[in-house]
Protein backbone atom coordinates (compact mmCIF):
# COMPACT_ATOMS: atom_id res chain seq x y z
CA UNK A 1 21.27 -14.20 23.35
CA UNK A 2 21.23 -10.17 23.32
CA UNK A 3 19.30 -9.35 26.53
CA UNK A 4 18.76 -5.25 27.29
CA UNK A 5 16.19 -3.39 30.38
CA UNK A 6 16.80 -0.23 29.35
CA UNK A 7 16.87 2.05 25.78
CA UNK A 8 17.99 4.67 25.01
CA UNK A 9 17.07 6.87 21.32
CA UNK A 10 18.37 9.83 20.54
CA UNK A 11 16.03 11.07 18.09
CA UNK A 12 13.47 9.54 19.30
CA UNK A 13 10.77 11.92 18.54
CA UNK A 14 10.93 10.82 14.92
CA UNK A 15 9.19 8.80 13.19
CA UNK A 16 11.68 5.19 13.37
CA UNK A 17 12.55 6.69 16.88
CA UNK A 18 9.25 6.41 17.95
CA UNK A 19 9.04 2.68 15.62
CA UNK A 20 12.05 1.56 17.86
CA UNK A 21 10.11 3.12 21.40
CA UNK A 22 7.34 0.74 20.50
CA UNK A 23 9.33 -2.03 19.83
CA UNK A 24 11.18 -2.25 22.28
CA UNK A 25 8.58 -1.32 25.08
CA UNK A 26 6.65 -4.89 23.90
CA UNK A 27 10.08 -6.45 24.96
CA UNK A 28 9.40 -4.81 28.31
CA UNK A 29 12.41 -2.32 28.14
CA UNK A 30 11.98 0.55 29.93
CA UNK A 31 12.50 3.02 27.27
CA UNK A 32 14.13 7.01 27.26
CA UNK A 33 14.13 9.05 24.07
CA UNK A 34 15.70 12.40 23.54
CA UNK A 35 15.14 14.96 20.44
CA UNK A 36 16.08 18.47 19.35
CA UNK A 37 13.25 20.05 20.50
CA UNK A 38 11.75 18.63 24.52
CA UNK A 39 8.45 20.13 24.13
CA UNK A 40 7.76 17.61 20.94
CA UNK A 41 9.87 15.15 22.47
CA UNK A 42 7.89 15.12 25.89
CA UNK A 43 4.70 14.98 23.51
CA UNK A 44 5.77 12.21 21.98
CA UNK A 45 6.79 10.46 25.12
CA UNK A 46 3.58 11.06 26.97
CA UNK A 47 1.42 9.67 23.81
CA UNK A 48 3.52 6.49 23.46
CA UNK A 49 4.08 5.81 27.19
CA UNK A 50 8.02 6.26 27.10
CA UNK A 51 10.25 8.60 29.30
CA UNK A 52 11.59 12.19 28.04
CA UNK A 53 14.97 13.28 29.03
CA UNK A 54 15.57 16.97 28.26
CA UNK A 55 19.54 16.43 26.38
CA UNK A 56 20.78 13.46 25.05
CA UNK A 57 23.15 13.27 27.99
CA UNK A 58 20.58 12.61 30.29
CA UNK A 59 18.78 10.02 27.98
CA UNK A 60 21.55 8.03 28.10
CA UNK A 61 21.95 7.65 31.97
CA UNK A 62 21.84 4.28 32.70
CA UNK A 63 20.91 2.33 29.49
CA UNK A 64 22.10 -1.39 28.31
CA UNK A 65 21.44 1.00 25.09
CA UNK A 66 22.02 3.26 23.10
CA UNK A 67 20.39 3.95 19.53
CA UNK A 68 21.53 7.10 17.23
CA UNK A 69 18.05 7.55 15.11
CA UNK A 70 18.99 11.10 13.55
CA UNK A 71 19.72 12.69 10.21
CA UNK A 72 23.27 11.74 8.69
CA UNK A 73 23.46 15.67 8.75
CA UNK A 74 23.78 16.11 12.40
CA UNK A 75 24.91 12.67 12.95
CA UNK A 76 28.58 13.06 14.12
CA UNK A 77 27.78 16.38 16.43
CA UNK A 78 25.38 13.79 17.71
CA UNK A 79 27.98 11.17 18.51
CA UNK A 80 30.81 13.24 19.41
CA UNK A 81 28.17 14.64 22.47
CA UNK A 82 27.42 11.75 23.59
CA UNK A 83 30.78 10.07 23.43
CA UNK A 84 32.47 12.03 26.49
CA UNK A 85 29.10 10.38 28.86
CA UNK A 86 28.90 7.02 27.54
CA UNK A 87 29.16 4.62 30.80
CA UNK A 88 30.98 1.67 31.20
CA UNK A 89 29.20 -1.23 28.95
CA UNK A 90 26.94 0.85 27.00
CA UNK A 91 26.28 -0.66 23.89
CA UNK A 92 26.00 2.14 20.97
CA UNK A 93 24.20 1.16 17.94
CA UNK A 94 22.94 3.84 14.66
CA UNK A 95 20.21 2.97 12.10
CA UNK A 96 21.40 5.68 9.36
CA UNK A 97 20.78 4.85 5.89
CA UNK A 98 24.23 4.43 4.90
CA UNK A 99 27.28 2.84 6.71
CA UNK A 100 30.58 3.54 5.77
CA UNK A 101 30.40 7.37 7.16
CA UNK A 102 28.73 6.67 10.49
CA UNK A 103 30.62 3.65 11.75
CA UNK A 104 34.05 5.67 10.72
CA UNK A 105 32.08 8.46 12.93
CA UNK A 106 31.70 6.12 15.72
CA UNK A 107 35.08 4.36 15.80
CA UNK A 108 36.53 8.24 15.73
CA UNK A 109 35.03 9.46 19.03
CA UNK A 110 33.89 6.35 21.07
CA UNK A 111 36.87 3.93 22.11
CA UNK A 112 35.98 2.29 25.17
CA UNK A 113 32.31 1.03 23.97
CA UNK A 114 31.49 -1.47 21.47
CA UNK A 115 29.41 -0.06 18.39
CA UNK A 116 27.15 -1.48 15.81
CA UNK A 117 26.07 -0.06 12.44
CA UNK A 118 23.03 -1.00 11.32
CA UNK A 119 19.97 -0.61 9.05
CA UNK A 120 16.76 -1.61 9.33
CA UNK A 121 15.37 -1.85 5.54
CA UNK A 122 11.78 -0.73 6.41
CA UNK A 123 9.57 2.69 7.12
CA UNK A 124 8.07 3.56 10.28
CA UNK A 125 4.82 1.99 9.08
CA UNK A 126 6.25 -1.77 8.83
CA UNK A 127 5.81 -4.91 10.88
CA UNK A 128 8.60 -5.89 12.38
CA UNK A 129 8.26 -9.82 11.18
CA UNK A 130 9.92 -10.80 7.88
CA UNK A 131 11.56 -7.06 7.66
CA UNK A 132 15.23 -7.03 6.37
CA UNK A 133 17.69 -5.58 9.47
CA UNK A 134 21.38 -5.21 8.14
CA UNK A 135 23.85 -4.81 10.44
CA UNK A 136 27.93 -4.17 9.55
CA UNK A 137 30.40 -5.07 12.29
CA UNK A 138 33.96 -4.42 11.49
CA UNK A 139 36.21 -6.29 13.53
CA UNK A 140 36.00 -9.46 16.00
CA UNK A 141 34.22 -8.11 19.03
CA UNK A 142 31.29 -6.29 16.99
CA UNK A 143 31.18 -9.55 14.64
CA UNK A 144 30.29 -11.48 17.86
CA UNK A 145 27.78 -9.09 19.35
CA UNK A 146 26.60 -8.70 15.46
CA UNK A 147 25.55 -12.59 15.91
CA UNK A 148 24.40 -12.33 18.85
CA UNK A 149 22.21 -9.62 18.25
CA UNK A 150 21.27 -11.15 15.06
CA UNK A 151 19.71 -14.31 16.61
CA UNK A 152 17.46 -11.60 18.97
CA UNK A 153 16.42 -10.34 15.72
CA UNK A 154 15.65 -13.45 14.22
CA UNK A 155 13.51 -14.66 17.13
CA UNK A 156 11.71 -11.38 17.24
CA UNK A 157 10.33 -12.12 13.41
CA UNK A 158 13.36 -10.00 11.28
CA UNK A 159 15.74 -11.23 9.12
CA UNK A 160 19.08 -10.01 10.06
CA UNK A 161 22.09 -10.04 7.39
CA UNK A 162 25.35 -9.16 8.50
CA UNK A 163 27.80 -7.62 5.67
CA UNK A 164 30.49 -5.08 4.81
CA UNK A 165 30.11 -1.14 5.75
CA UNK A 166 31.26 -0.71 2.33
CA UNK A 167 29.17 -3.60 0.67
CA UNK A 168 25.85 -2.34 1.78
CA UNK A 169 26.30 1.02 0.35
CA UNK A 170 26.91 -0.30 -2.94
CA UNK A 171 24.02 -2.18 -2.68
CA UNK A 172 22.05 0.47 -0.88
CA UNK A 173 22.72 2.63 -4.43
CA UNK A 174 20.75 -0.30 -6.48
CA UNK A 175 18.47 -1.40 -4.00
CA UNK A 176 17.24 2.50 -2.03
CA UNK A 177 18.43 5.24 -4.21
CA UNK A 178 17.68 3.94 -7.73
CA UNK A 179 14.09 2.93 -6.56
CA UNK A 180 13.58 6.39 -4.87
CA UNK A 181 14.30 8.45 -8.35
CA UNK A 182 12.20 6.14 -10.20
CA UNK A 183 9.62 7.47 -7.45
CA UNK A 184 10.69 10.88 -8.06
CA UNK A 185 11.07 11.11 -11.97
CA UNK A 186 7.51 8.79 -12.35
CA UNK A 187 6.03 11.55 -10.04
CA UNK A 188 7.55 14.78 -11.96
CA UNK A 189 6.00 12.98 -15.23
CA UNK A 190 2.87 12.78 -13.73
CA UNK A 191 2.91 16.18 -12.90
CA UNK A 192 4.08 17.28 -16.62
CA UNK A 193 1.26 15.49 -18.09
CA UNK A 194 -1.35 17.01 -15.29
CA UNK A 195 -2.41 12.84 -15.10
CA UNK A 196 -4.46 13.55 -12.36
CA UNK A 197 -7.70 14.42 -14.90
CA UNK A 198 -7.28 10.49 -16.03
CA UNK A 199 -7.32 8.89 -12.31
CA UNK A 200 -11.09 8.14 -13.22
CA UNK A 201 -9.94 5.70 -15.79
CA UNK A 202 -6.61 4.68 -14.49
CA UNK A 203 -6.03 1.13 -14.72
CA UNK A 204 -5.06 -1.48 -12.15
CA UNK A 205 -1.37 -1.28 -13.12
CA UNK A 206 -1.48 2.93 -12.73
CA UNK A 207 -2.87 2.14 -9.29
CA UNK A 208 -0.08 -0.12 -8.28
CA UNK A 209 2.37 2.47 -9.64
CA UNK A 210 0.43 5.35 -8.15
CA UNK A 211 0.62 3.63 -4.28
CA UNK A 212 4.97 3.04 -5.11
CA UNK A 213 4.65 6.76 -6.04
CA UNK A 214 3.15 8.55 -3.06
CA UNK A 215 5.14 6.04 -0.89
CA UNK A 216 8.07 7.61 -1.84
CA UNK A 217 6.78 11.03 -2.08
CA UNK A 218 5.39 11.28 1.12
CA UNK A 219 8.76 10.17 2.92
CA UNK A 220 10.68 12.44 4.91
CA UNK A 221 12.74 15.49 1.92
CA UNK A 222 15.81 15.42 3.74
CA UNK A 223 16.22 11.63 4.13
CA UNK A 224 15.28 10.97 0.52
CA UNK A 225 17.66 13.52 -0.60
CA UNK A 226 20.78 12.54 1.04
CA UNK A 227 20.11 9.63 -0.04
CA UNK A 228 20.48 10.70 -3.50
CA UNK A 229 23.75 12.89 -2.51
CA UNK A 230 25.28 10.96 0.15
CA UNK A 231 24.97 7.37 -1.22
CA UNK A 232 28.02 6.14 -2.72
CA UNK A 233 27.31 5.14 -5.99
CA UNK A 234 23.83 6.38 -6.76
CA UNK A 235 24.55 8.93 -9.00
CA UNK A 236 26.16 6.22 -11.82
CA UNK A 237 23.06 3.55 -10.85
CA UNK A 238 20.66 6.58 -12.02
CA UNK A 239 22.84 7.17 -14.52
CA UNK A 240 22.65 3.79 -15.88
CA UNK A 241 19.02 3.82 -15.20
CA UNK A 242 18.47 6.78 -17.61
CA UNK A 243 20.71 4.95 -20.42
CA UNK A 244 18.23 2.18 -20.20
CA UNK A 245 15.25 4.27 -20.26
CA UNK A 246 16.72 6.23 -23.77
CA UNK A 247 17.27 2.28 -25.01
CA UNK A 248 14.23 1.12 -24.31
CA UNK A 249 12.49 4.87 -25.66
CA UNK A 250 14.06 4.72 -28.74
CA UNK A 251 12.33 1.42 -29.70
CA UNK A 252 9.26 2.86 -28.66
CA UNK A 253 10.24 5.81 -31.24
CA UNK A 254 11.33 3.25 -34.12
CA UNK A 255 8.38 1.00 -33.44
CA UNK A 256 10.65 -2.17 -33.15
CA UNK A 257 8.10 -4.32 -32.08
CA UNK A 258 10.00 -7.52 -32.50
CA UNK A 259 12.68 -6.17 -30.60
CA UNK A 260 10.80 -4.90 -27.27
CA UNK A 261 9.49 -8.24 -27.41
CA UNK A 262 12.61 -9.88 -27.54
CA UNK A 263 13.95 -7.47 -24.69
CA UNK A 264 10.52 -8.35 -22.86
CA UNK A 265 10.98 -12.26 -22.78
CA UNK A 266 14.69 -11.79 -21.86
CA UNK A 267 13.41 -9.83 -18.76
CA UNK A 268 10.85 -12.03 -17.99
CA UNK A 269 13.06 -14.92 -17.54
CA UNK A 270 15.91 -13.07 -15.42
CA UNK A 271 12.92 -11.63 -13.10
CA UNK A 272 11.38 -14.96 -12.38
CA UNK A 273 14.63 -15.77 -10.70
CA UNK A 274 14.68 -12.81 -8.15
């Protein structure tokens, strides 16, 4: 079983930094984060009751380890720092969005430490128990860490899936990005048709939609959007997306009842199996 005393996050002043601080100081790690800036970092630190080192290189002094929690944009500056002070054993694991780009990062500039990409399919807001954690070794040593660090996820309430770097950004396109632009493009609608003089009489579906809708919204700009540009695949998801939409428009337009309701019941059934 994956046993570790001491954390490290780099980028822990963020919002799944400090998710990750919390989590693992109820495991009774003692925990060190590290972040751009040390005067928010050391803020953060004090309010949370974890350490604050003042460079990433001191943050990772001593650790079982190490978690990358930054932006994909400064990602491999990130790792390529840290990569000449990694110690003997250190464990190195990133919870970027996507997975193909940072474990190709990692395998470029750290050789004598075993790495980990991972993803942890939740916001900063979630529960850790019943929460989807992917992680995507790539050869035998990481596959067997993978596992082990699996079954530590499993006992701590998560359901861990192991699969391909390449595999979960595919699915990432389907699964993040396409449900993110529906967010967007519901929202810009919205917006068009000034829908905030109807909340009053909004229905209980509008409500449901409305909570998806400032979910999304209110998420971080510069996550959201990479994941738009820097997912693999998302731009011909949302492409197909938008064919569907002019399909399912144009009976609208024609008033094919019959139809919509054929397309309806077709739905229905291939939902219910989800």
């Amino acid at each position: 079983m994956f046993k570790t005393r001491r954390v490290a996050i780099i980028g822990g002043s963020g919002l799944m930094g400090q998710w990750f601080s919390k989590f693992f100081m109820l495991q009774g790690c003692k925990v060190t984060i590290s972040s751009r800036g040390y005067a928010k970092c050391a803020r953060v630190a004090s309010r949370i009751g974890v350490s604050a080192a003042k460079s990433n290189i001191d943050a990772i002094k001593g650790a079982d380890l190490v978690i990358i929690s930054v932006m994909m944009q400064n990602f491999e500056n990130t790792v390529e720092e840290i990569s000449k002070h990694l110690e003997r054993g250190q464990i190195v694991i990133d919870v970027t969005s996507v997975k193909v780009a940072p474990v190709k990062i990692m395998h470029r500039y750290i050789k004598e430490n075993l790495v980990l990409g991972t993803h942890p399919m939740f916001g900063p807001s979630a529960e850790a128990k019943g929460q989807n954690f992917i992680l995507t070794p790539v050869n035998g040593k990481e596959k067997a860490f993978a596992l082990q660090f699996s079954k530590y996820l499993k006992s701590k309430g998560f359901n861990a899936i192991l699969m391909a770097p390449s595999k979960h950004d595919q699915m990432i396109g389907a699964v993040l990005s396409l449900t993110h632009f529906v967010g967007f493009v519901t929202g810009d609608t919205w917006k068009e048709l000034r829908i905030h003089k109807f909340i009053n009489t909004s229905s209980t579906s509008f409500r449901f939609l409305k909570s998806f809708v400032e979910s999304v919204v209110d998420s971080s700009p510069e996550l959201y959007s990479y994941l738009q540009v820097g997912v693999p695949g998302a731009y011909s998801v949302e492409k197909l997306f938008v064919k569907k939409s002019l399909e399912w428009s144009e009976l609208t337009r024609s008033k094919n009842q019959k139809k919509l309701e054929r397309k309806m019941s077709v739905l229905r059934k291939y939902v219910s199996k989800l």
